[in-house]
C-alpha atoms as a PDB file:
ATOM      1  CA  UNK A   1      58.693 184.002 173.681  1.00  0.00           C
ATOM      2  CA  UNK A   2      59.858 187.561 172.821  1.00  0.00           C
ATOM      3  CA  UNK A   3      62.360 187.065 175.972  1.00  0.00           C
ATOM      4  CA  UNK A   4      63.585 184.079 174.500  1.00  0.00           C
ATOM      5  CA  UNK A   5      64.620 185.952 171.072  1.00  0.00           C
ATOM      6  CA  UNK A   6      65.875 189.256 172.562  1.00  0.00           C
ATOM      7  CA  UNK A   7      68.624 186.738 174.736  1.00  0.00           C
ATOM      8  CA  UNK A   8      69.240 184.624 172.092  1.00  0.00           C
ATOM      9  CA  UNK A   9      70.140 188.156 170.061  1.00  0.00           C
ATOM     10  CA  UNK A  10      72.297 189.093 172.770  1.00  0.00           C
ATOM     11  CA  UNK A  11      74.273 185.764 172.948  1.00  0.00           C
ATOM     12  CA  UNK A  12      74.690 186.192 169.404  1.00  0.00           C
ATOM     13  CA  UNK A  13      76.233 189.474 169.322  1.00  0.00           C
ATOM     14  CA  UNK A  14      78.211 188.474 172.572  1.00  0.00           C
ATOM     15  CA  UNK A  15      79.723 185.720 170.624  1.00  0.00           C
ATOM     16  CA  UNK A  16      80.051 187.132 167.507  1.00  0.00           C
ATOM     17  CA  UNK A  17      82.635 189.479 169.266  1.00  0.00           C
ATOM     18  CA  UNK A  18      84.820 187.128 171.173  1.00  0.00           C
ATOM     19  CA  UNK A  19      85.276 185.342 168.053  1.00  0.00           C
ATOM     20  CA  UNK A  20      88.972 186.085 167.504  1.00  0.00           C
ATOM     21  CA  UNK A  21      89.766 187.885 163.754  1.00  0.00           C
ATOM     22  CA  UNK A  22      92.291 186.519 161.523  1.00  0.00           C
ATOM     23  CA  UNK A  23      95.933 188.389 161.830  1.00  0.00           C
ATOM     24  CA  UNK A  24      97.161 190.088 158.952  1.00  0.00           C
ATOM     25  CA  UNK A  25     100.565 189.654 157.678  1.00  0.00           C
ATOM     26  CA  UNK A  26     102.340 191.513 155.642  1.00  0.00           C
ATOM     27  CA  UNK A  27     104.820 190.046 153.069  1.00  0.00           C
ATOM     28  CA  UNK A  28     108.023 191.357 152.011  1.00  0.00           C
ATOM     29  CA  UNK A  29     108.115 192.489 148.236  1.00  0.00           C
ATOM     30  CA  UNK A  30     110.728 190.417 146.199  1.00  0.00           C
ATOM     31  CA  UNK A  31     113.906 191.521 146.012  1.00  0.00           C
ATOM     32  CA  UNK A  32     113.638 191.869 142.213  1.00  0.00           C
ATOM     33  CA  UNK A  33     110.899 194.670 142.592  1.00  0.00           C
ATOM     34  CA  UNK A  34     111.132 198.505 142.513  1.00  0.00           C
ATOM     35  CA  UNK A  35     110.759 200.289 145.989  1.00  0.00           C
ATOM     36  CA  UNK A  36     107.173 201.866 146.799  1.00  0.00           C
ATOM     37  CA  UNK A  37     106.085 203.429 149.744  1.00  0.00           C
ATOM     38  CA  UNK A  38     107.865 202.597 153.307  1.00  0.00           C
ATOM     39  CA  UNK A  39     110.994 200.991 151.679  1.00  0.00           C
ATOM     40  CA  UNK A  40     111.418 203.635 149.161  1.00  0.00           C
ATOM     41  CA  UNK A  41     111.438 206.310 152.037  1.00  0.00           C
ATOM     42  CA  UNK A  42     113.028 204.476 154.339  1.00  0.00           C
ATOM     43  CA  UNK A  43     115.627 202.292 152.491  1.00  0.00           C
ATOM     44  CA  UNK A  44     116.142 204.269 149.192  1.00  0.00           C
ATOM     45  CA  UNK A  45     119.188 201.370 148.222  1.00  0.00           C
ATOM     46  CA  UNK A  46     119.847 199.735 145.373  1.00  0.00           C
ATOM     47  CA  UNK A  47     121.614 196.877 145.614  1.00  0.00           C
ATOM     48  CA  UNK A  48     124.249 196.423 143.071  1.00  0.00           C
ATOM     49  CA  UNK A  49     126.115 193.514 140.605  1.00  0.00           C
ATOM     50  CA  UNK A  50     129.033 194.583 142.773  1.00  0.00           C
ATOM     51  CA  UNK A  51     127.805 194.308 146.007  1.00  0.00           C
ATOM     52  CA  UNK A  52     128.129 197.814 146.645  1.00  0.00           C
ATOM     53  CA  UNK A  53     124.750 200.020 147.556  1.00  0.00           C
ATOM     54  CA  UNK A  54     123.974 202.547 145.590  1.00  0.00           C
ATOM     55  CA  UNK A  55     121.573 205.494 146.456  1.00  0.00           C
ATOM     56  CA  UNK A  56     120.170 206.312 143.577  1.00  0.00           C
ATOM     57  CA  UNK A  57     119.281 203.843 140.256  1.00  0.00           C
ATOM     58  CA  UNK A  58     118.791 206.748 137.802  1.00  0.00           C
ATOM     59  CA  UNK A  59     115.705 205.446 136.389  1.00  0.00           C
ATOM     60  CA  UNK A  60     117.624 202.478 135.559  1.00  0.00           C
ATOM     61  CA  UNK A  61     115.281 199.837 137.322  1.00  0.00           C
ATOM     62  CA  UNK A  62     112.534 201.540 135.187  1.00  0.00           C
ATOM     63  CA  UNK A  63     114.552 200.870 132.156  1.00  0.00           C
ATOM     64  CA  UNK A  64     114.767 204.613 131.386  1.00  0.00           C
ATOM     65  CA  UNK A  65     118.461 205.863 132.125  1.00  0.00           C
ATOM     66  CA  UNK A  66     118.531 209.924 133.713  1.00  0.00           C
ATOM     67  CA  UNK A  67     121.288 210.945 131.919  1.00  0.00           C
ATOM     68  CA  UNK A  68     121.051 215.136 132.870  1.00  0.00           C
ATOM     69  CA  UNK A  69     120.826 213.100 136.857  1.00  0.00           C
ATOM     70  CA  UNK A  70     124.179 211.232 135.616  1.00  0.00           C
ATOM     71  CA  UNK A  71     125.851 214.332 134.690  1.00  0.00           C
ATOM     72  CA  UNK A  72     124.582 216.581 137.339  1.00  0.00           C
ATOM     73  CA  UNK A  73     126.487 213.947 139.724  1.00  0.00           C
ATOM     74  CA  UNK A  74     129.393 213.200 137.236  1.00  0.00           C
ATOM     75  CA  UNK A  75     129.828 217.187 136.825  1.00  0.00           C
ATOM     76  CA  UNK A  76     133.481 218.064 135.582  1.00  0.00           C
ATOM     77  CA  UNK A  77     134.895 214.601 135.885  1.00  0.00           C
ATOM     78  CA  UNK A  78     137.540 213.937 132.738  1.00  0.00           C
ATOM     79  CA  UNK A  79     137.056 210.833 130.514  1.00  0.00           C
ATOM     80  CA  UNK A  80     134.559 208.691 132.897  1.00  0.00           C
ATOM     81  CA  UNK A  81     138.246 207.815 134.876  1.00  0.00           C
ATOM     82  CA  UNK A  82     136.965 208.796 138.331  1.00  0.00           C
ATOM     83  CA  UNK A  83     133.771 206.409 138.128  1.00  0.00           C
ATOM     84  CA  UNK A  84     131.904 205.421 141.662  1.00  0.00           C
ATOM     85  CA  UNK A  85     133.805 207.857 142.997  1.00  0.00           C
ATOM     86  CA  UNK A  86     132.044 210.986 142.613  1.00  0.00           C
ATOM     87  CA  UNK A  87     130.783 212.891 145.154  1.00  0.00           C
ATOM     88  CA  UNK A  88     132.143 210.191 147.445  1.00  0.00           C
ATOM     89  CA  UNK A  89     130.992 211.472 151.184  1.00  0.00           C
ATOM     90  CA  UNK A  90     127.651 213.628 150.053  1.00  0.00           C
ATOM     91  CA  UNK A  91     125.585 209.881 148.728  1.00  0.00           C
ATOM     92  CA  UNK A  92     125.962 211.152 145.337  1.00  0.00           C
ATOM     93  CA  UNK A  93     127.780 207.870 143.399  1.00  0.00           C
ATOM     94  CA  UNK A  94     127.206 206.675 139.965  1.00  0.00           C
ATOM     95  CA  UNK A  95     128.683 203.430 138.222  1.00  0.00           C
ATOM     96  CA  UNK A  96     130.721 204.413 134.838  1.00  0.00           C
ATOM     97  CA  UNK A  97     131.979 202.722 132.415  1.00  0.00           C
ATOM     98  CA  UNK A  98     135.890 203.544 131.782  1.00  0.00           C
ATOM     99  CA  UNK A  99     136.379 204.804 128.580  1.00  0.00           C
ATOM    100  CA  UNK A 100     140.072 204.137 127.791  1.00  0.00           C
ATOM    101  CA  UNK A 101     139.114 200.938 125.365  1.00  0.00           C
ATOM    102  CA  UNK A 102     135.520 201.670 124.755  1.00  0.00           C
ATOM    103  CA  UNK A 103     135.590 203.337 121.779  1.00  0.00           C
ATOM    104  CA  UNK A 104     137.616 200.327 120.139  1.00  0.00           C
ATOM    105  CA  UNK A 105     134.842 197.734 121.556  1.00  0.00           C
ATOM    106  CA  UNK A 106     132.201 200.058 120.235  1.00  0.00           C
ATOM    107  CA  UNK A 107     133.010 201.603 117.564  1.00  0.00           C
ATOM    108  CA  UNK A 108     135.259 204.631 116.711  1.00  0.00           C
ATOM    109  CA  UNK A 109     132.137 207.052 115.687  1.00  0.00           C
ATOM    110  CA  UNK A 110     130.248 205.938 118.412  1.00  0.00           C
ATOM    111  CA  UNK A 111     132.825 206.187 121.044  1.00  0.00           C
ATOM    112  CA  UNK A 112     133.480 209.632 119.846  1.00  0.00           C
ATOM    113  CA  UNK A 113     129.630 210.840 120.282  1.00  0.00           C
ATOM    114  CA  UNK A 114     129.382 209.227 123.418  1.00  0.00           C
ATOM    115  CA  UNK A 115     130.036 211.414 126.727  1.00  0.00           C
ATOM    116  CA  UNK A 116     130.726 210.868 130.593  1.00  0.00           C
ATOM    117  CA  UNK A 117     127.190 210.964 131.250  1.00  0.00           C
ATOM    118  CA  UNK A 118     126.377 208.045 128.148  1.00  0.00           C
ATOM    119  CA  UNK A 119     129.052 206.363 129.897  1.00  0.00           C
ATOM    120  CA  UNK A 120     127.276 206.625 133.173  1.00  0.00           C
ATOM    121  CA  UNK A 121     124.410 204.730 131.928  1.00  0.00           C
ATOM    122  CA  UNK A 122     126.192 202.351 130.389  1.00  0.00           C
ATOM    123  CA  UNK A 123     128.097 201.915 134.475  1.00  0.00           C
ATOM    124  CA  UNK A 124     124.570 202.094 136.059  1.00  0.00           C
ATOM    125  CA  UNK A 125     122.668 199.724 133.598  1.00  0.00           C
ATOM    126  CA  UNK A 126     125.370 196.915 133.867  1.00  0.00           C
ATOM    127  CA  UNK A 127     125.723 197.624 137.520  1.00  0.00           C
ATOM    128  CA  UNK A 128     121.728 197.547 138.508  1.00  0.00           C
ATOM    129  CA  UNK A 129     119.543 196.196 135.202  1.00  0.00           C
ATOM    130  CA  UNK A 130     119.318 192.227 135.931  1.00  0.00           C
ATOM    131  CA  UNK A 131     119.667 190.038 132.640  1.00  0.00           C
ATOM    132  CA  UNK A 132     117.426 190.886 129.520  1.00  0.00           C
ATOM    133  CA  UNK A 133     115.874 194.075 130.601  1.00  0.00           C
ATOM    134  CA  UNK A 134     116.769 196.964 128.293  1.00  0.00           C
ATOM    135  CA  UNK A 135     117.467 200.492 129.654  1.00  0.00           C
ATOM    136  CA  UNK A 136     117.501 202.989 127.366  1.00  0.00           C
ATOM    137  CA  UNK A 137     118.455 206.639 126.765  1.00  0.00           C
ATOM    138  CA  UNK A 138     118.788 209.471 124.209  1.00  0.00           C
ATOM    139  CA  UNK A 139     122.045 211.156 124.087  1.00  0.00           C
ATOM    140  CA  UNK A 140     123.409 214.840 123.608  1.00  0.00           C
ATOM    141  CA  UNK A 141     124.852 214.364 120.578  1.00  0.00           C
ATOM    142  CA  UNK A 142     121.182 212.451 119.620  1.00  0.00           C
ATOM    143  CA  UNK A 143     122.021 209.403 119.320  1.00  0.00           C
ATOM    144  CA  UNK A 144     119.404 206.531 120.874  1.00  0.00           C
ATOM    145  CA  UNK A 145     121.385 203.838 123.016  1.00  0.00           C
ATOM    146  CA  UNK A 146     119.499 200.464 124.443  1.00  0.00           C
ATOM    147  CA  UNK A 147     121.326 198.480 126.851  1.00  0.00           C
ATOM    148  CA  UNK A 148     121.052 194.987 127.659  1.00  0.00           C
ATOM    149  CA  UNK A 149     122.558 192.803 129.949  1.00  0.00           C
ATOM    150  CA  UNK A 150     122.615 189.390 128.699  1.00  0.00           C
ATOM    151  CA  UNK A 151     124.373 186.830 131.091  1.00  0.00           C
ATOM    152  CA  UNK A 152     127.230 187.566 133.991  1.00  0.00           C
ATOM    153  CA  UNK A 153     130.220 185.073 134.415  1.00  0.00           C
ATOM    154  CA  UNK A 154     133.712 185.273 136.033  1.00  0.00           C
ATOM    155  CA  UNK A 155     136.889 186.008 133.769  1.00  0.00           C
ATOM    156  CA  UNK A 156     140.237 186.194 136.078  1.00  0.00           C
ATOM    157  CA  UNK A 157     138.531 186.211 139.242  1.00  0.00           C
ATOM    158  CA  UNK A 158     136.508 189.088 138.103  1.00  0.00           C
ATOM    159  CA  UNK A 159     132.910 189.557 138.174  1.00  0.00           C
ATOM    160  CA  UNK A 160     131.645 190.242 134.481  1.00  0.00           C
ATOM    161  CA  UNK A 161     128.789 190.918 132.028  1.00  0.00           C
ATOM    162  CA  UNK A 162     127.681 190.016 128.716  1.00  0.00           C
ATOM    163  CA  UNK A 163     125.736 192.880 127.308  1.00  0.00           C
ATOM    164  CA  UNK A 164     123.517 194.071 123.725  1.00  0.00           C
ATOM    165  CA  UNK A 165     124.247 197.861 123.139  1.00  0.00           C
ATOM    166  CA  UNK A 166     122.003 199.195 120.272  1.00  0.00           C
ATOM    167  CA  UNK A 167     122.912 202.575 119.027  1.00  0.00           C
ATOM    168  CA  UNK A 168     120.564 204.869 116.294  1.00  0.00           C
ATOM    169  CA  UNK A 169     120.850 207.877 115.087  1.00  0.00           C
ATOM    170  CA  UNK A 170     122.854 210.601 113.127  1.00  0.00           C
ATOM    171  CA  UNK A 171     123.014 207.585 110.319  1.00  0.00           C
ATOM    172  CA  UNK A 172     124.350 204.817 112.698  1.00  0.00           C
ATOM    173  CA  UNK A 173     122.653 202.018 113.291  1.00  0.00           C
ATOM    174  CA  UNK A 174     124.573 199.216 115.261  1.00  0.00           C
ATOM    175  CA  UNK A 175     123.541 196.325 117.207  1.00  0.00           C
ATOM    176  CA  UNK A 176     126.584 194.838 118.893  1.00  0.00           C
ATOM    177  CA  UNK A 177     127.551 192.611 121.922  1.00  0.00           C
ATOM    178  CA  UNK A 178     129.971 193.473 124.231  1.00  0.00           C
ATOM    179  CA  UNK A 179     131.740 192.059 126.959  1.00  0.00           C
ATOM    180  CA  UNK A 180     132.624 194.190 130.549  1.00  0.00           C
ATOM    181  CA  UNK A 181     134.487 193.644 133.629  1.00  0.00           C
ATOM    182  CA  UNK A 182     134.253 195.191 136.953  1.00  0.00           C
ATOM    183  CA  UNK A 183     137.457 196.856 137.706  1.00  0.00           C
ATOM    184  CA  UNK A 184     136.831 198.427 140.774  1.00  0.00           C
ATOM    185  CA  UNK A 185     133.893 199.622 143.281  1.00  0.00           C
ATOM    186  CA  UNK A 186     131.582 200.733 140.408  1.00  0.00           C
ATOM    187  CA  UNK A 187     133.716 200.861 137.568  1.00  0.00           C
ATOM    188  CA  UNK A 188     132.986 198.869 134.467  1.00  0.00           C
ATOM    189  CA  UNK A 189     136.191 198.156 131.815  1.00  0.00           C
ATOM    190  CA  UNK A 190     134.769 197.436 128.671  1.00  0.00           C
ATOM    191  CA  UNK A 191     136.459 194.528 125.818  1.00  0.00           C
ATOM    192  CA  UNK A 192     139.325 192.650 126.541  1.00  0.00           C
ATOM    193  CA  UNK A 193     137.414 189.947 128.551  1.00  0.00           C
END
């Protein structure tokens, strides 16, 4: 009888481990969803409103605008006219928002505190944020700016957003929506839409 439960044991074991396991399969994240790990090593892209992949999202996809990262990249460029491209052949782009009508559409004061790398953000946030997640940022001259994008839609064949843009500080306190257009491989043109 002890025979009989010593085999038994052994044909238990013996099938127990031809018993095939379960594969594992790995899902991809949704597109939606910050890069971790692998595909933040490996694919560091962020896929922009205009198509166009950009290496870097500034904090933007965290909701927190880098705006010393902005200027860093921006460095000496005059009036936010050069936009996506910066650095153009070292990976080093940013979206920007031109600045020829934006102080009009925002406000004089406002458009007069605001600097290349403010209107980085502004680029970035309407290039990478999706709909109705704010990014914010504090300014140099200490203003507090919260961007965010409310619908897109097409005006003239171009590809455009509806945005909120809430600015505090220094005594201002405005809450206004704004209207921008792409007009050209990162570059945002505020109003007139």
């Amino acid at each position: 009888m002890n025979a009989f439960f010593k085999n038994a044991s052994l044909v238990s074991i013996a099938l127990a481990l031809n018993v095939p396991l379960a594969p594992v399969a790995y899902a991809d994240p949704p597109s939606w969803a910050p890069a971790h790990g692998w595909r933040k090593k490996h694919d560091p892209y962020y896929m922009g409103y205009s198509g166009k992949q950009w290496d870097n999202d500034y904090g933007v996809i965290q909701g927190n605008c880098n705006r010393e990262a902005i200027g860093t990249v921006l460095g000496g460029a005059v009036g936010g006219a050069v936009g996506s491209t910066v650095g153009k052949g070292d990976g080093k782009t940013v979206a920007i928002i031109l600045g020829s009508v934006l102080g009009a559409v925002i406000g004089n004061r406002i458009g007069k505190e605001m600097d290349d790398s403010d209107r980085g953000c502004i680029g970035h946030a309407l290039e990478l944020a999706p709909n109705n997640q704010t990014v914010a940022w504090q300014g140099a001259s200490g203003l507090g700016y919260h961007l965010t994008p409310l619908s897109d839609y097409t005006s003239n064949g171009m590809k455009c957003r509806e945005y909120r843009l809430r600015v505090n500080g220094q005594n201002i306190n405005e809450d206004r929506r704004e209207k921008a257009c792409l007009a050209g491989d990162g570059n945002w043109r505020a109003g007139e839409h």
